[in-house]
Protein backbone atom coordinates (compact mmCIF):
# COMPACT_ATOMS: atom_id res chain seq x y z
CA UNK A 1 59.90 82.32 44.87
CA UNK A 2 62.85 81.45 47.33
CA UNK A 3 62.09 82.35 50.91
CA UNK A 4 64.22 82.20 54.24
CA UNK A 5 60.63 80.96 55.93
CA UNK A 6 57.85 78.66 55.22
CA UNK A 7 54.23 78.87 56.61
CA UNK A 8 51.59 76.48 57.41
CA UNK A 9 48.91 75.41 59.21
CA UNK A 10 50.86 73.23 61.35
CA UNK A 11 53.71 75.40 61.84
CA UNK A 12 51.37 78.02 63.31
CA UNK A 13 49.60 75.69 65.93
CA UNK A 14 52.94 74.95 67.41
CA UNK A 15 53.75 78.77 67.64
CA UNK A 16 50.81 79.84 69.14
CA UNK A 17 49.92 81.96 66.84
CA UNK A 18 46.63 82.98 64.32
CA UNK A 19 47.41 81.37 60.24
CA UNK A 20 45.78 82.68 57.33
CA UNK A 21 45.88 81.49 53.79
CA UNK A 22 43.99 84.63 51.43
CA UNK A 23 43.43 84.80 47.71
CA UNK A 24 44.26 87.37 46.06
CA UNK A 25 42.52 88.33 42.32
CA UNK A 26 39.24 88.94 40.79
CA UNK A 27 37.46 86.77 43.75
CA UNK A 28 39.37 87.51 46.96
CA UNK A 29 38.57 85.08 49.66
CA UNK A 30 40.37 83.33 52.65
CA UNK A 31 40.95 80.20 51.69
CA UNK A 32 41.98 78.76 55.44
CA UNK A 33 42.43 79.99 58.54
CA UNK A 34 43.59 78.31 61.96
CA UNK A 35 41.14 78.68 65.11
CA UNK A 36 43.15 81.20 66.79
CA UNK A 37 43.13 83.44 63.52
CA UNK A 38 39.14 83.23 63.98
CA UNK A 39 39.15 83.83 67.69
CA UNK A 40 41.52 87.05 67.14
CA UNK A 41 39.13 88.85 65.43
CA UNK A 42 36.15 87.74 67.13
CA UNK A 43 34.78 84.92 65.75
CA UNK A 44 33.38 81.79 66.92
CA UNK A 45 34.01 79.67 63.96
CA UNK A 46 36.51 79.66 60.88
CA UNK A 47 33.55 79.42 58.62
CA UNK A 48 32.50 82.72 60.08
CA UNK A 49 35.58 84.30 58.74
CA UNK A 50 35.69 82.96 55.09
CA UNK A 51 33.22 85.89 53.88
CA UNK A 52 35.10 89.02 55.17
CA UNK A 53 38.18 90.83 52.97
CA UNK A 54 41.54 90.86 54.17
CA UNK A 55 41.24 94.31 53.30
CA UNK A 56 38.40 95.01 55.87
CA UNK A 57 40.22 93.32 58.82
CA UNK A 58 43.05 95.68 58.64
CA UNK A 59 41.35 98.68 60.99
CA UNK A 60 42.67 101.64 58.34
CA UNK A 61 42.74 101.19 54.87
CA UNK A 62 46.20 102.85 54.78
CA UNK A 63 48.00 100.30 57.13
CA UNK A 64 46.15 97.85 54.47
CA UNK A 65 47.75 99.47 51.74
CA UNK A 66 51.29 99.63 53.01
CA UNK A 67 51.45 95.69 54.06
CA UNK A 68 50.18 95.27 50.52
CA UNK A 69 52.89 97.78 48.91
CA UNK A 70 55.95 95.44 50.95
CA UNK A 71 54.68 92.54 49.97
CA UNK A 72 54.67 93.02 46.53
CA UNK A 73 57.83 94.92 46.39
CA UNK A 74 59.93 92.45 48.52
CA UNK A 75 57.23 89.00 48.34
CA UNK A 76 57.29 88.81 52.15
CA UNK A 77 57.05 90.92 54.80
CA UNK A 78 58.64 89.71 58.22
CA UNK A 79 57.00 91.67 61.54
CA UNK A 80 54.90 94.01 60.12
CA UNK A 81 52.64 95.56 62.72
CA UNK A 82 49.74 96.70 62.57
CA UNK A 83 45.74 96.94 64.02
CA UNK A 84 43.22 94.39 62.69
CA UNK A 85 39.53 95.21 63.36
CA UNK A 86 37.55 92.57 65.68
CA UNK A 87 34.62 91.49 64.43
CA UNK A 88 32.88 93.50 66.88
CA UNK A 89 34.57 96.31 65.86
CA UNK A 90 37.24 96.53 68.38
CA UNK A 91 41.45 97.41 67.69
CA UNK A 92 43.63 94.10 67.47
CA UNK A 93 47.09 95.02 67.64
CA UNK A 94 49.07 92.36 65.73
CA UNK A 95 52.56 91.50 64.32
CA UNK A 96 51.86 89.63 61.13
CA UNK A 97 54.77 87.75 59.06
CA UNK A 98 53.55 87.07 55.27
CA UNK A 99 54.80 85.60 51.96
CA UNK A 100 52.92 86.47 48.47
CA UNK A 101 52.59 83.06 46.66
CA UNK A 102 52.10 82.59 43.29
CA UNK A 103 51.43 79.44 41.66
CA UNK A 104 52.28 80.29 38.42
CA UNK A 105 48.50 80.60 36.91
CA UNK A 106 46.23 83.25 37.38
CA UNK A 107 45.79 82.24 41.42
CA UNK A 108 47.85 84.58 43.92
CA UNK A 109 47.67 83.56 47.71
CA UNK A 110 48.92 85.45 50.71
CA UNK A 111 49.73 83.67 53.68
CA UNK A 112 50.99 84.75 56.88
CA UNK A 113 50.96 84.36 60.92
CA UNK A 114 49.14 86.85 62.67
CA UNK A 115 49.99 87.15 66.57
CA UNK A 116 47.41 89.09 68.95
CA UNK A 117 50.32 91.50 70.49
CA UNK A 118 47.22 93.82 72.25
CA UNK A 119 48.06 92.73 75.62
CA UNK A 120 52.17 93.14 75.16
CA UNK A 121 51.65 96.19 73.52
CA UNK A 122 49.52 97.28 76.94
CA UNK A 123 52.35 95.88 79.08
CA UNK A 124 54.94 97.95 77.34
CA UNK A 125 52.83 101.03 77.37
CA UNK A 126 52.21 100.80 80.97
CA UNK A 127 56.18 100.25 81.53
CA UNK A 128 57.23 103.35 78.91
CA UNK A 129 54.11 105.41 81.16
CA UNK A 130 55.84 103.48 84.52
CA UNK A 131 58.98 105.08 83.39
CA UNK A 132 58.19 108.37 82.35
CA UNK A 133 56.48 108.87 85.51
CA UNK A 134 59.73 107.52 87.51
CA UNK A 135 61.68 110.02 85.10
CA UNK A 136 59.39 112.84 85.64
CA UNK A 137 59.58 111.91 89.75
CA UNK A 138 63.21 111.60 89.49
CA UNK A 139 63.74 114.93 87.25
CA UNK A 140 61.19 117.00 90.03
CA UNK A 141 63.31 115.72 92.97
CA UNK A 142 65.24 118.54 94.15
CA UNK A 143 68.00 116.55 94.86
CA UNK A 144 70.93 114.57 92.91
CA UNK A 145 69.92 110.99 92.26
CA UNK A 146 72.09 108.73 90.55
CA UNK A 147 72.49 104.78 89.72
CA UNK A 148 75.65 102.80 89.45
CA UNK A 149 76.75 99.09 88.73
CA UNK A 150 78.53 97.04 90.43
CA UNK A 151 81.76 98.94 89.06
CA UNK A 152 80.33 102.39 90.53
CA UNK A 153 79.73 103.35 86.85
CA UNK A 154 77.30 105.32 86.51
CA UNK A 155 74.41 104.54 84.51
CA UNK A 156 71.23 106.66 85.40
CA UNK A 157 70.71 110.16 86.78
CA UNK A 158 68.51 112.62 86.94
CA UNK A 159 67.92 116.24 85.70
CA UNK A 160 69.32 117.93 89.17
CA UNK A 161 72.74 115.76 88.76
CA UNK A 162 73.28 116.39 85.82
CA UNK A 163 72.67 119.97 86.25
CA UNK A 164 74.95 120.07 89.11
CA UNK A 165 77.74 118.84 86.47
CA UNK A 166 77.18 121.48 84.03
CA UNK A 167 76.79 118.61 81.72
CA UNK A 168 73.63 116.17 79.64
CA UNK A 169 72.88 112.76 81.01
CA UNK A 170 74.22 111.13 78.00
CA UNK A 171 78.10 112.61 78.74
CA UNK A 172 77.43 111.16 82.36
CA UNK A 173 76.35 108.00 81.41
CA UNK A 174 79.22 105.16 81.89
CA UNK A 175 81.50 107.27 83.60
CA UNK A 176 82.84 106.94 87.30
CA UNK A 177 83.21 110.09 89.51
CA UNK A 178 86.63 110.03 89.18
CA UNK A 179 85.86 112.06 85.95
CA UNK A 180 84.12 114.68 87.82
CA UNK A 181 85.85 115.26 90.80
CA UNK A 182 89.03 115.40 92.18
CA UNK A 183 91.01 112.41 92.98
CA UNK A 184 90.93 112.37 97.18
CA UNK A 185 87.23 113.56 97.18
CA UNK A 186 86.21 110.57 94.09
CA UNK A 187 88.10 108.23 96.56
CA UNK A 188 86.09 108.73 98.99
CA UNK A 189 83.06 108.38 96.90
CA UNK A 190 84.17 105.15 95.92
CA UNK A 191 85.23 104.01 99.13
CA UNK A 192 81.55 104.13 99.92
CA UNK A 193 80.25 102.83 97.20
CA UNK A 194 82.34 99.62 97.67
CA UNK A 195 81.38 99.76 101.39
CA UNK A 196 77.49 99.39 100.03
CA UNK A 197 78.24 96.66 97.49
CA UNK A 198 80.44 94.76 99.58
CA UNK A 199 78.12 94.42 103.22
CA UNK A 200 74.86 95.32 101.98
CA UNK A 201 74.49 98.57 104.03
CA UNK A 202 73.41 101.96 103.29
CA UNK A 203 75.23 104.74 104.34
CA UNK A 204 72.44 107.05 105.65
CA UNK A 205 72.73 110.68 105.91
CA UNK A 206 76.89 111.41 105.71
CA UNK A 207 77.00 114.79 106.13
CA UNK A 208 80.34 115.85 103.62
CA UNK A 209 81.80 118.84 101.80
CA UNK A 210 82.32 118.54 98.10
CA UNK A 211 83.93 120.76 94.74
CA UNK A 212 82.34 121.42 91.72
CA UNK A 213 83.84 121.57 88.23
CA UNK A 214 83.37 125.32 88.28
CA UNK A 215 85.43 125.05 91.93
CA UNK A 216 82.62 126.13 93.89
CA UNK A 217 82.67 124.20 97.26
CA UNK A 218 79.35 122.82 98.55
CA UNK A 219 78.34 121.12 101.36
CA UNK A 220 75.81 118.35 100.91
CA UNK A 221 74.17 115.24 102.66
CA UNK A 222 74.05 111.54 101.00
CA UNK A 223 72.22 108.67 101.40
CA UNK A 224 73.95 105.68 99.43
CA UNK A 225 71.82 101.37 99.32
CA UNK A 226 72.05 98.85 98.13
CA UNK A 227 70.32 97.54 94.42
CA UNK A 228 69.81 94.17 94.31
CA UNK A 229 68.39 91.90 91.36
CA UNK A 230 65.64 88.93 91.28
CA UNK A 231 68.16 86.82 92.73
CA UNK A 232 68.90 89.07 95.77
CA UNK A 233 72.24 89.56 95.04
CA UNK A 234 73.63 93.19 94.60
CA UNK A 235 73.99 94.94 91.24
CA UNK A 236 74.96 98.19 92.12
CA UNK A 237 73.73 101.57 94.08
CA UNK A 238 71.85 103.79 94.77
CA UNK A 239 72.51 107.42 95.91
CA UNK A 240 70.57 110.70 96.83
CA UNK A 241 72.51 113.82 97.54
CA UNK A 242 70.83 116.73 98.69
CA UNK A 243 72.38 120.05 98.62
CA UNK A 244 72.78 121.95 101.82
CA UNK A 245 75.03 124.55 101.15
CA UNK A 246 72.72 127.93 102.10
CA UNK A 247 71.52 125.81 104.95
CA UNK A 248 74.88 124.80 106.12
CA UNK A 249 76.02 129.04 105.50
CA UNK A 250 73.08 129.92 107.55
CA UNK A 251 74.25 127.75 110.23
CA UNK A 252 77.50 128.81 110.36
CA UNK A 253 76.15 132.48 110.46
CA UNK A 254 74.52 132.12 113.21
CA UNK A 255 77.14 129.77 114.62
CA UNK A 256 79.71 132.91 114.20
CA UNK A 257 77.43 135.59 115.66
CA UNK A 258 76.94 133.30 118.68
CA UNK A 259 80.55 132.82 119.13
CA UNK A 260 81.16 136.68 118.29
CA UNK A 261 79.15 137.61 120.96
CA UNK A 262 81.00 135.17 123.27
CA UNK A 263 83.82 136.72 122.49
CA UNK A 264 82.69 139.84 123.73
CA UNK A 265 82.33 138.24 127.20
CA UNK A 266 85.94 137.19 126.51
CA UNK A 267 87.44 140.18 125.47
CA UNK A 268 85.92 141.16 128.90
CA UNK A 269 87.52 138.74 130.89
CA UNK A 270 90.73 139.83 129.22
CA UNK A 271 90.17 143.43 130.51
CA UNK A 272 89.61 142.41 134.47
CA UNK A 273 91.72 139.92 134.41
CA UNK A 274 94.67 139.41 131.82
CA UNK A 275 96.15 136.07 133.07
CA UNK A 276 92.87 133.98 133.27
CA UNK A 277 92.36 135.48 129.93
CA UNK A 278 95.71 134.23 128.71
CA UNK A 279 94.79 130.83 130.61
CA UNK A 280 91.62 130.51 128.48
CA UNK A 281 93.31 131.47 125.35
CA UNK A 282 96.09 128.52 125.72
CA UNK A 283 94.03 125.95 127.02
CA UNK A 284 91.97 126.28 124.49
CA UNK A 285 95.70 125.55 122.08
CA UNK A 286 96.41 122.75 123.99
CA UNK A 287 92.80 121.04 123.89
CA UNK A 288 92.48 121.73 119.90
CA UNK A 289 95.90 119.89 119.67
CA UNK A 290 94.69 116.74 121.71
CA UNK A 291 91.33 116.70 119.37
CA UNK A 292 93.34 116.81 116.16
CA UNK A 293 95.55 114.00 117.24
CA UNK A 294 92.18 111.99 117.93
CA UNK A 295 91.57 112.81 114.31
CA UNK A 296 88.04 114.80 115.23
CA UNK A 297 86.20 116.71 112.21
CA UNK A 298 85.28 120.21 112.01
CA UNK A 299 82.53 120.37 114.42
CA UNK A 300 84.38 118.33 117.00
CA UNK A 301 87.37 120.84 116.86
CA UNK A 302 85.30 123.91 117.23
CA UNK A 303 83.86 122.32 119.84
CA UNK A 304 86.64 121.76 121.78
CA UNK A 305 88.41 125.21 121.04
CA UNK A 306 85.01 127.28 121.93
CA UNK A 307 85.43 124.96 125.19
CA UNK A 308 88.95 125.77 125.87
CA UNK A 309 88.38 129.38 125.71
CA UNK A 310 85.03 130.07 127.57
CA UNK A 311 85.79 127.11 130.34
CA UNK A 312 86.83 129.57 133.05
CA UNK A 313 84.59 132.78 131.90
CA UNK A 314 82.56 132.11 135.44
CA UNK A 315 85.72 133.80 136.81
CA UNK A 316 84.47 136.96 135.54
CA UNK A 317 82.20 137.00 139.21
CA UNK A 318 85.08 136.11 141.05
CA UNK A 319 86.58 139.60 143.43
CA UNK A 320 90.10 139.67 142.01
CA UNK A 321 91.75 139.63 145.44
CA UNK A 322 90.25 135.74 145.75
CA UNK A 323 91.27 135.25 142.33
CA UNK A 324 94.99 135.83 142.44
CA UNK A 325 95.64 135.83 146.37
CA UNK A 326 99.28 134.87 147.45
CA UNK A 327 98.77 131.85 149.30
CA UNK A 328 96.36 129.03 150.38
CA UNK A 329 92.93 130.17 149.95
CA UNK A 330 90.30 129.57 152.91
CA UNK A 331 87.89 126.81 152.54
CA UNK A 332 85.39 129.79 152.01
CA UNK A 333 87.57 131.35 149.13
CA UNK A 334 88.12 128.02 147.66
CA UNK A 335 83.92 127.22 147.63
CA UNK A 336 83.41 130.27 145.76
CA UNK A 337 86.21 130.08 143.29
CA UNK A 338 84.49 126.63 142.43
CA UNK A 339 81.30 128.49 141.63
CA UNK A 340 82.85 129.74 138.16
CA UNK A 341 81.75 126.42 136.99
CA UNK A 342 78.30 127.34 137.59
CA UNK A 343 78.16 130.25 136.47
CA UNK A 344 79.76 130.07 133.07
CA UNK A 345 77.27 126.55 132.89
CA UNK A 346 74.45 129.14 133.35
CA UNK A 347 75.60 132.23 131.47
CA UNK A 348 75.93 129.67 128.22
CA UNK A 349 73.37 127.07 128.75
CA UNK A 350 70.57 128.60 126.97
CA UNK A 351 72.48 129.17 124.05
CA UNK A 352 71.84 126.73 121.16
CA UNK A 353 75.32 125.27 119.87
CA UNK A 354 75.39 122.15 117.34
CA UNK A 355 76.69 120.51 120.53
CA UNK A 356 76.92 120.29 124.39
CA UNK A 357 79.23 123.28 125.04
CA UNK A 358 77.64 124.14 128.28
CA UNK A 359 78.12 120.41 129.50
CA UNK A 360 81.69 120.25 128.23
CA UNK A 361 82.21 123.29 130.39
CA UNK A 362 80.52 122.31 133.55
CA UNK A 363 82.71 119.08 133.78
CA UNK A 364 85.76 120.29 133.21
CA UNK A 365 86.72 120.38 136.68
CA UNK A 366 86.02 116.25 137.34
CA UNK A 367 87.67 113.63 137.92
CA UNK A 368 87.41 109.86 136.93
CA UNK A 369 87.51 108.46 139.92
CA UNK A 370 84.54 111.21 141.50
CA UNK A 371 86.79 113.64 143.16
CA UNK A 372 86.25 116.55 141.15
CA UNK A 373 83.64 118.95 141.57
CA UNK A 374 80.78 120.51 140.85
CA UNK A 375 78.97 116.90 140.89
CA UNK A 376 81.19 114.41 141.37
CA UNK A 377 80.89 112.65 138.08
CA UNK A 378 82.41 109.37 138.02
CA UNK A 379 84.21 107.63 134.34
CA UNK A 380 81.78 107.48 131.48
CA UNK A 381 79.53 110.06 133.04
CA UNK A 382 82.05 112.82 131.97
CA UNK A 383 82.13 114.07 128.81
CA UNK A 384 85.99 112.36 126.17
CA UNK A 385 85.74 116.49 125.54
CA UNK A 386 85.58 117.42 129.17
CA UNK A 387 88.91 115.21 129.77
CA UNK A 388 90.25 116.71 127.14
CA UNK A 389 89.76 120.35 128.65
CA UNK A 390 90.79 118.77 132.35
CA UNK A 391 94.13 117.52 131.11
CA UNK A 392 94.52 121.17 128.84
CA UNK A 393 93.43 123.13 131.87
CA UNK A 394 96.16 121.16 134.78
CA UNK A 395 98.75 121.17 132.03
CA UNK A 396 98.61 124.97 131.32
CA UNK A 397 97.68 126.22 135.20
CA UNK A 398 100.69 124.18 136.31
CA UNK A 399 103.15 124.75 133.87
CA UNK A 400 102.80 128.71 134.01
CA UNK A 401 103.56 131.38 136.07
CA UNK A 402 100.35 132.58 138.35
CA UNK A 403 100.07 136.02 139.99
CA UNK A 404 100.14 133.77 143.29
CA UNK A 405 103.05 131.47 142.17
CA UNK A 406 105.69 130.74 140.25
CA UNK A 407 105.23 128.88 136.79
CA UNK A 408 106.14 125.01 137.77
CA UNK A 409 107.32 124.06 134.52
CA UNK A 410 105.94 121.25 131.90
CA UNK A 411 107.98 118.37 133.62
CA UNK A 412 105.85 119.27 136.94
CA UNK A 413 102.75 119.22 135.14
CA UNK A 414 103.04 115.98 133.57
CA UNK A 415 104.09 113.85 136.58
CA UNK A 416 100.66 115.24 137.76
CA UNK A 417 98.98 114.18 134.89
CA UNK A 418 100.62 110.67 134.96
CA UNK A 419 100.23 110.40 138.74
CA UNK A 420 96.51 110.54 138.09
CA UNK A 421 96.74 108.55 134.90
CA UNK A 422 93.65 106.08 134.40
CA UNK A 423 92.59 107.39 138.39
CA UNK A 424 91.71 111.04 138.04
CA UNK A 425 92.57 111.86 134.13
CA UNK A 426 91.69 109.82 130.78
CA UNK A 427 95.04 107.64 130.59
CA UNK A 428 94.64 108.10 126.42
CA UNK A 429 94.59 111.96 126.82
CA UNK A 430 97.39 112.03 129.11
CA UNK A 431 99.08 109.95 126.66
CA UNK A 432 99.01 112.20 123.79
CA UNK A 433 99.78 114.81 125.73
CA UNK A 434 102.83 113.74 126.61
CA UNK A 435 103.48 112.81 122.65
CA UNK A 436 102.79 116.14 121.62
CA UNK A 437 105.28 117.70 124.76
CA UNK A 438 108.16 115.44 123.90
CA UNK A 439 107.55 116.34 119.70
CA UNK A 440 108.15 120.15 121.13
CA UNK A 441 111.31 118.96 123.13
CA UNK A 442 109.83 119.61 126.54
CA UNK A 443 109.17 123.40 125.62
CA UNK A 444 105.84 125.31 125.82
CA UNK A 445 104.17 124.91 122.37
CA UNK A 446 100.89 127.28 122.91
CA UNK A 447 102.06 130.57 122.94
């Protein structure tokens, strides 16, 4: 009989591997076997093994039966695995390759390599168990987790990503998340990505707002590293996203009842004293304007604005007569209209804001080189927001009309600012603010 193999003796000492030579008939018997077929199953010698049926090796008489069903029907069997019984009575777990020989007479041999797979088989059962219990970590996480190449393909996720999608693994698997999101927010994603795979740096913790195929907007936090290979080199990413859309809600909840009940103070204001009230209201304009230009997010802006309007609510303690006297004030009068810093810094302080509001507020009124008041911070001690509000505040005081004064246009108010470019005021705020005045053709552009 043709075959696409041959077996020997020698043949299975180069392999490595255990050779048998059985008859088959009235008088079954191994006829040879190598060492390492002896040692496989136990025994110390191969005359040891000569007595024992093929037949009783095999550790079920059924897996004996079906090697002996292919080899007959196909004269060789090629990988056929299976448990062998040690001599001691032990499980062998083996991949055998056989041919059925016949030499034309009455004599039938079988004779095969056996290899003692036990230990591989262990190996791969701790590695399926390894990653079932990765799986089952990864599915329990209550968080998107995902896997890409070094294309930003994906190609693992887990349960809570998937879920997210609306879709299985396998219709995720391969794909990019330009086929899940929309074009400027997938940019974005892969602008990252790239960023990982190209310096070998996680992003940690980008706090971002993102759409869902069923155009629900959520607001989440990711964590994006590097995946590297034996090598060290990079293969691809890594990302965890964790939803924090109720938290984020909450937040903003309380965010709005804070600022709500600011605005009560406000409307307050607005009822003693109308034009600080319309001071507040257009400094606050003129200071969102100066942040956008600076290209500041959400918080930033809010920031800024909330700034803008409560900045001068310490005026609320002020006797009206000092407030909008005709004339020079008194060194007295002027001491106490300073205290509205104070006093709006301690009417807000207490209040928990996702930033320094109060401190914003308190500095408003200094000056880069120290002149300003009420501590006569100096350059980096103040606050890029509190110059912002400074240049807002001199830009709208100056350039409008004042129960005590005349309004001394915008053209007066920015050869102040300039004059005290880089000395007094930030020399980039004053900057901008002249941009945005000359884009509004020297007309006032907060009302």
């Amino acid at each position: 009989m043709d075959h696409s193999f041959y077996i020997d003796i020698a043949s299975a000492e180069k392999l490595g591997v255990g050779f048998f030579k059985y008859a088959v008939g009235p008088e079954e018997h191994f006829v040879s076997v190598n060492n390492l077929f002896s040692l496989m199953l136990g025994f110390s010698s191969t005359r040891d093994i000569m007595g024992v049926s093929l037949s009783r090796v095999f550790f079920t008489p059924g897996e004996y039966n079906e090697f002996l069903s292919t080899l007959n029907k196909n004269g060789a069997v090629k990988s056929f695995e299976t448990f062998f019984r040690s001599h001691n009575g032990e499980k062998v777990c083996v991949l055998i390759t056989a041919i059925f020989e016949n030499s034309g007479s009455t004599e039938a041999y079988i004779s095969g390599f056996a290899e003692d797979i036990t230990k591989r088989k262990k190996d791969e059962e701790q590695l399926y168990m390894e990653k079932d219990f990765l799986q089952n970590l990864l599915d329990n996480v209550p968080d998107a987790v995902y896997f890409k190449d070094g294309d930003n393909r994906l190609i693992k996720v887990n349960k809570f990503f998937a879920q997210g999608l609306g879709l299985h693994p396998e219709e995720i698997i391969g794909k990019t998340d330009f086929d899940f999101f929309p074009k400027e927010q997938a940019l974005k994603m892969f602008e990252d990505d790239n960023f990982v795979l190209r310096t070998g740096r996680p992003i940690v913790g980008k706090i971002e707002r993102t759409i869902l195929p069923n155009n629900t907007w959520n607001q989440v936090i990711t964590t994006k590293i590097p995946m590297f290979d034996r090598m060290g080199e990079i293969i691809g990413t890594m990302g965890i996203t964790r939803d924090m859309t109720v938290y984020a809600n909450l937040e903003r909840d309380r965010l709005n009842m804070l600022i709500n009940a600011l605005e009560v103070l406000v409307k307050a204001l607005e009822m003693r004293d109308p034009y600080t009230f319309s001071h507040v209201r257009h400094v606050a304009v003129i200071a969102e304007k100066i942040a956008k230009e600076l290209g500041w997010d959400e918080n930033r802006l809010l920031a800024m604005k909330l700034a803008g309007e409560l900045h001068d609510l310490g005026k609320i303690s002020i006797p009206l007569d000092i407030l909008n006297k005709p004339g020079k004030l008194s060194d007295l009068e002027y001491s106490f209209v300073q205290q509205h810093v104070d006093r709006c810094y301690d009417l807000i302080k207490d209040i928990e804001f996702p930033f320094s509001l109060a401190e914003i507020v308190y500095q408003h009124h200094e000056r880069l080189d120290g002149s300003g008041y009420p501590r006569q911070l100096k350059g980096d001690e103040i606050s890029f927001e509190a110059r912002i509000l400074a240049v807002s505040d001199v830009l709208e005081a100056m350039a409008c009309y004042r129960p005590y004064r005349e309004a001394l246009g915008l053209h007066k108010a920015m050869e102040e600012l300039e004059r005290g470019s880089g000395t007094k005021f930030d020399k980039e705020v004053v900057g901008i603010t002249r941009d945005i005045v000359e884009r509004h053709d020297w007309k006032v552009f907060w009302e």
